[in-house]
N, C-alpha and C. Protein backbone atom coordinates (compact mmCIF):
# COMPACT_ATOMS: atom_id res chain seq x y z
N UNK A 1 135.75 95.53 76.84
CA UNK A 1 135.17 95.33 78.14
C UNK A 1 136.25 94.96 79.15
N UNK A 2 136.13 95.27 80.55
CA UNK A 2 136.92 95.11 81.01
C UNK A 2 136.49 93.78 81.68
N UNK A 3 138.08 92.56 82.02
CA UNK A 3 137.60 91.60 82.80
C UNK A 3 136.93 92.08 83.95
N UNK A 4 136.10 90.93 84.90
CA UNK A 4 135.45 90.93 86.32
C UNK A 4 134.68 92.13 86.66
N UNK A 5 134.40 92.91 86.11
CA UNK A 5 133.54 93.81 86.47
C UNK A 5 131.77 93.48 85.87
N UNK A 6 132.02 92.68 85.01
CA UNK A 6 129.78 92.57 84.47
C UNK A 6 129.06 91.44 84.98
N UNK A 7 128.67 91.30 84.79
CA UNK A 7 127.55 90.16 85.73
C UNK A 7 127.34 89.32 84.65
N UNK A 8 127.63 88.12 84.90
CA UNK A 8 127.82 87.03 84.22
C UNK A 8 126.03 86.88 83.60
N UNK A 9 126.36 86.90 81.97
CA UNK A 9 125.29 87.03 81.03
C UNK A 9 124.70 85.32 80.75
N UNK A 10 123.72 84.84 80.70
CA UNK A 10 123.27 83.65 81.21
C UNK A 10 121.81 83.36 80.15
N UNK A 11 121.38 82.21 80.10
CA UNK A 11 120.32 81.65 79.78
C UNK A 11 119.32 81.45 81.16
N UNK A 12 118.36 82.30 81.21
CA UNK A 12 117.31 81.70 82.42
C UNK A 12 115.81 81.37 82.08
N UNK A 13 114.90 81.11 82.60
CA UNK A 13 113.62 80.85 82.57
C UNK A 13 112.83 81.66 83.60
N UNK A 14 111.72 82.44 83.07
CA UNK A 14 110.95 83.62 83.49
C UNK A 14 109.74 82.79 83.41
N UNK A 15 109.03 82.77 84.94
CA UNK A 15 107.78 82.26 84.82
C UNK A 15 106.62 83.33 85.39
N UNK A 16 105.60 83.35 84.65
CA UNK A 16 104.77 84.22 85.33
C UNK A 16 104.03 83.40 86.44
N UNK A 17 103.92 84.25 87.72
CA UNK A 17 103.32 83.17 88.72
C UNK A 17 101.80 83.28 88.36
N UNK A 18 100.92 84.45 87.77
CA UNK A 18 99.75 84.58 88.09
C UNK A 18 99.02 82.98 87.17
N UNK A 19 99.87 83.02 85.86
CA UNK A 19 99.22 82.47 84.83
C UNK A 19 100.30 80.94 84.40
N UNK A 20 101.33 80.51 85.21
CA UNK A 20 102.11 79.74 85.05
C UNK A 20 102.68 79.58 83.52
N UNK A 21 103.19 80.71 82.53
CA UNK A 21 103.41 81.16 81.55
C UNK A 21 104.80 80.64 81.72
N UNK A 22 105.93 79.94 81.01
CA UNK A 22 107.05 80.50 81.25
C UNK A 22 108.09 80.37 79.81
N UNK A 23 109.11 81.21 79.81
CA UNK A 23 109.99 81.54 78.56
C UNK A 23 111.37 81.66 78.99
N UNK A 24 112.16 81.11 77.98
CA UNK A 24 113.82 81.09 78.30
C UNK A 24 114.11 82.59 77.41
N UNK A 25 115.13 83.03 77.83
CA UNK A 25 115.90 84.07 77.78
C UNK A 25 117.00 84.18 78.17
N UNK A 26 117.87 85.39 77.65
CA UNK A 26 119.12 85.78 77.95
C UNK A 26 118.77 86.93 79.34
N UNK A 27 119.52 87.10 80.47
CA UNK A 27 119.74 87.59 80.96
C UNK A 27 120.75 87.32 82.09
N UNK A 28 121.04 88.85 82.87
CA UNK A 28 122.12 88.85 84.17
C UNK A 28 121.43 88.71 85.39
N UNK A 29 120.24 88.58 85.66
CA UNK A 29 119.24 87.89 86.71
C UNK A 29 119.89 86.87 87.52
N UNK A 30 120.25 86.85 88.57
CA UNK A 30 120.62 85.86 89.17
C UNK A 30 119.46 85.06 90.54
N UNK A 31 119.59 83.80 90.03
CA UNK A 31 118.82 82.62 90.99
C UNK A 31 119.01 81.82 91.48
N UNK A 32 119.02 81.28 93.04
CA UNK A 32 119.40 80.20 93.31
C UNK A 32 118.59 79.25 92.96
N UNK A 33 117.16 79.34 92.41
CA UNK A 33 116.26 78.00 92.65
C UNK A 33 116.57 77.65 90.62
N UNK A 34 116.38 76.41 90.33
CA UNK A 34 116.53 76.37 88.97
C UNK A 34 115.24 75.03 88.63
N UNK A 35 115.06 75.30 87.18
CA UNK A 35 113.90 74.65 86.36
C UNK A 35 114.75 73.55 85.61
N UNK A 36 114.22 72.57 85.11
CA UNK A 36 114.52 71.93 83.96
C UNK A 36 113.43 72.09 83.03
N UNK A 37 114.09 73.03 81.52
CA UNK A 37 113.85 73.15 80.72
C UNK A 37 113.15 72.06 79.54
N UNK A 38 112.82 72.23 78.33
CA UNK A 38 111.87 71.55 77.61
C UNK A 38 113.33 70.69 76.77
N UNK A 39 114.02 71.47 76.73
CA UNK A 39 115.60 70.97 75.87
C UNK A 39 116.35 69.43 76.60
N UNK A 40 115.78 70.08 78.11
CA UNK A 40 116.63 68.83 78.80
C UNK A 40 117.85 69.67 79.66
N UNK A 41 117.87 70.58 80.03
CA UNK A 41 118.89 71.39 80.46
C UNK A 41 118.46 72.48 81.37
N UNK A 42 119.35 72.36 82.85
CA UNK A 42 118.61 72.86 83.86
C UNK A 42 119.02 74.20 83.50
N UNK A 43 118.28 75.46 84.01
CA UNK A 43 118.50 77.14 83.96
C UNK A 43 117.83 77.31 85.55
N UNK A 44 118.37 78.05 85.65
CA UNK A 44 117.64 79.41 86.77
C UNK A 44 116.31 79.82 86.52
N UNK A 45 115.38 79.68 87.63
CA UNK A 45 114.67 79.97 87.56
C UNK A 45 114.20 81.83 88.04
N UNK A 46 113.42 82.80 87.46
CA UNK A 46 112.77 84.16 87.85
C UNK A 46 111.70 83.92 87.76
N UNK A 47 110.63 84.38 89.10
CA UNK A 47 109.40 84.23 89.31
C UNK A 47 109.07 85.73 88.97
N UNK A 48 108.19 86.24 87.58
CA UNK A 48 107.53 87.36 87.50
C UNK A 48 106.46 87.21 87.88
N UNK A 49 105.40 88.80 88.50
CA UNK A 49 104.72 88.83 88.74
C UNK A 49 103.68 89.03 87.30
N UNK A 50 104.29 89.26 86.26
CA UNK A 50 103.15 89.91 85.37
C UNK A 50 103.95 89.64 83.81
N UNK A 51 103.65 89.06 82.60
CA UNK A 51 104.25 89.49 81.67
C UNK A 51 103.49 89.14 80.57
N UNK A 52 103.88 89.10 79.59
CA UNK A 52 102.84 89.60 77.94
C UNK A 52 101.77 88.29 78.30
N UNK A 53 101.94 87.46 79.21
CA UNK A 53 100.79 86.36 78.83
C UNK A 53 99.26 86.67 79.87
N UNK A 54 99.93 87.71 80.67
CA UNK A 54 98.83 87.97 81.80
C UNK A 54 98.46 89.69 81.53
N UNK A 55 99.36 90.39 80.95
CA UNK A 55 99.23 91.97 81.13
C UNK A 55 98.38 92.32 80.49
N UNK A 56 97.29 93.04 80.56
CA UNK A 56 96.31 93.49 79.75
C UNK A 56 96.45 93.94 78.62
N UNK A 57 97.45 94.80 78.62
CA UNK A 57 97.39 95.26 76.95
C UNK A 57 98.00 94.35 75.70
N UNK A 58 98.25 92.88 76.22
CA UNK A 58 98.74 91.87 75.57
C UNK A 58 97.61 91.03 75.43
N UNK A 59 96.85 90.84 76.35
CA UNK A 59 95.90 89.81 76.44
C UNK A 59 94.38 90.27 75.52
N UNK A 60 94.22 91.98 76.00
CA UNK A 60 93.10 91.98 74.92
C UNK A 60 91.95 92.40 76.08
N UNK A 61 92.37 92.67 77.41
CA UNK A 61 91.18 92.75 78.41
C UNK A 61 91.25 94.03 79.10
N UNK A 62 92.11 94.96 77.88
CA UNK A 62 92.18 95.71 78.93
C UNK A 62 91.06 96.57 78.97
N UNK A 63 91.16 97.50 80.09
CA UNK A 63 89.94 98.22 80.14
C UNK A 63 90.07 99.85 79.71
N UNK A 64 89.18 100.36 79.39
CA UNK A 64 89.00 101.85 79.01
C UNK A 64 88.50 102.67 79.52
N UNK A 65 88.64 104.09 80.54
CA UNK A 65 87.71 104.66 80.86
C UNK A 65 87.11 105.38 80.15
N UNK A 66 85.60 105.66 80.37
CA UNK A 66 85.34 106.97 79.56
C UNK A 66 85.63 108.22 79.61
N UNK A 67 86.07 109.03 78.71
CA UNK A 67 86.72 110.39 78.80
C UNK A 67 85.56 111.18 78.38
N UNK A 68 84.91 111.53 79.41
CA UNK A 68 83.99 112.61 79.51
C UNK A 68 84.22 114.05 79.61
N UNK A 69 83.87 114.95 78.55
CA UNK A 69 84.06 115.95 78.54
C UNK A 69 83.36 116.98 80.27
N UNK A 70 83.92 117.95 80.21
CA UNK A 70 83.80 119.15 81.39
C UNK A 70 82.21 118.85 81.33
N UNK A 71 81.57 119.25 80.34
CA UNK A 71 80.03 119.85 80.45
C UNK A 71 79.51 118.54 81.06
N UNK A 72 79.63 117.23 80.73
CA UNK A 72 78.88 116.00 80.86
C UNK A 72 79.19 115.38 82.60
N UNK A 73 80.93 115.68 82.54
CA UNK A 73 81.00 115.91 84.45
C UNK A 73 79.98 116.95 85.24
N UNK A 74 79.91 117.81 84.63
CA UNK A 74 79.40 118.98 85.63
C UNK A 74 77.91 118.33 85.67
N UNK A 75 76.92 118.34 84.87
CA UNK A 75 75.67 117.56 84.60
C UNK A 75 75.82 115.80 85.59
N UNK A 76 76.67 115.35 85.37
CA UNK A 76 76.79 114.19 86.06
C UNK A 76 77.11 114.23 87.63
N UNK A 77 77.69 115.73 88.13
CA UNK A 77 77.74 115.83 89.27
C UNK A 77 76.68 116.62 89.80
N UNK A 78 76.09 117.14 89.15
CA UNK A 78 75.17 117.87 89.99
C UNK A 78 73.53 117.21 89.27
N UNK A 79 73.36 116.12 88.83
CA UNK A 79 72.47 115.49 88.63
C UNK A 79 71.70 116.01 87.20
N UNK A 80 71.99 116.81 86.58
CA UNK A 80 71.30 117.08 85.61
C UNK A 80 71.41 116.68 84.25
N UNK A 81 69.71 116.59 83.70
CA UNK A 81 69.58 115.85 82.16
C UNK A 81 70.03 116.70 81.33
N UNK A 82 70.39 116.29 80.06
CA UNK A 82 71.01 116.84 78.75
C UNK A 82 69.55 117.62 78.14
């Protein structure tokens, strides 16, 4: 690797805002505002909007549409019974 060229690799804290979720990690994220951690040791704080504790396909809420075949659209758009 070459010196001064990568972005200094770091310990930060990722909070989800919707669900006040938050987790330490490695990343090059840079923050001016910082947390004190559960260890006792301040990190940088990243405000996410969304992550495995709020996202649907983690949580279990997500939703499904129904995949209705051609014949059951056409009947459903033009009002007619099976």
């Amino acid at each position: 690797m070459k010196a001064g060229i990568h972005p200094e690799y770091r310990q930060v804290v990722f909070q989800d805002t919707s669900t006040g979720f938050k987790f330490l990690s490695g990343s090059t994220k840079y923050s001016e505002e910082t947390i004190e951690w559960e260890d006792g040791n301040s990190y940088p704080l990243i405000r996410v909007e969304i992550s495995s504790d709020s996202h649907p396909h983690y949580t279990g809420k997500q939703k499904h549409a129904a995949a209705d075949g051609r014949i059951d659209r056409f009947r459903k758009k033009y009002g007619l019974k099976s």
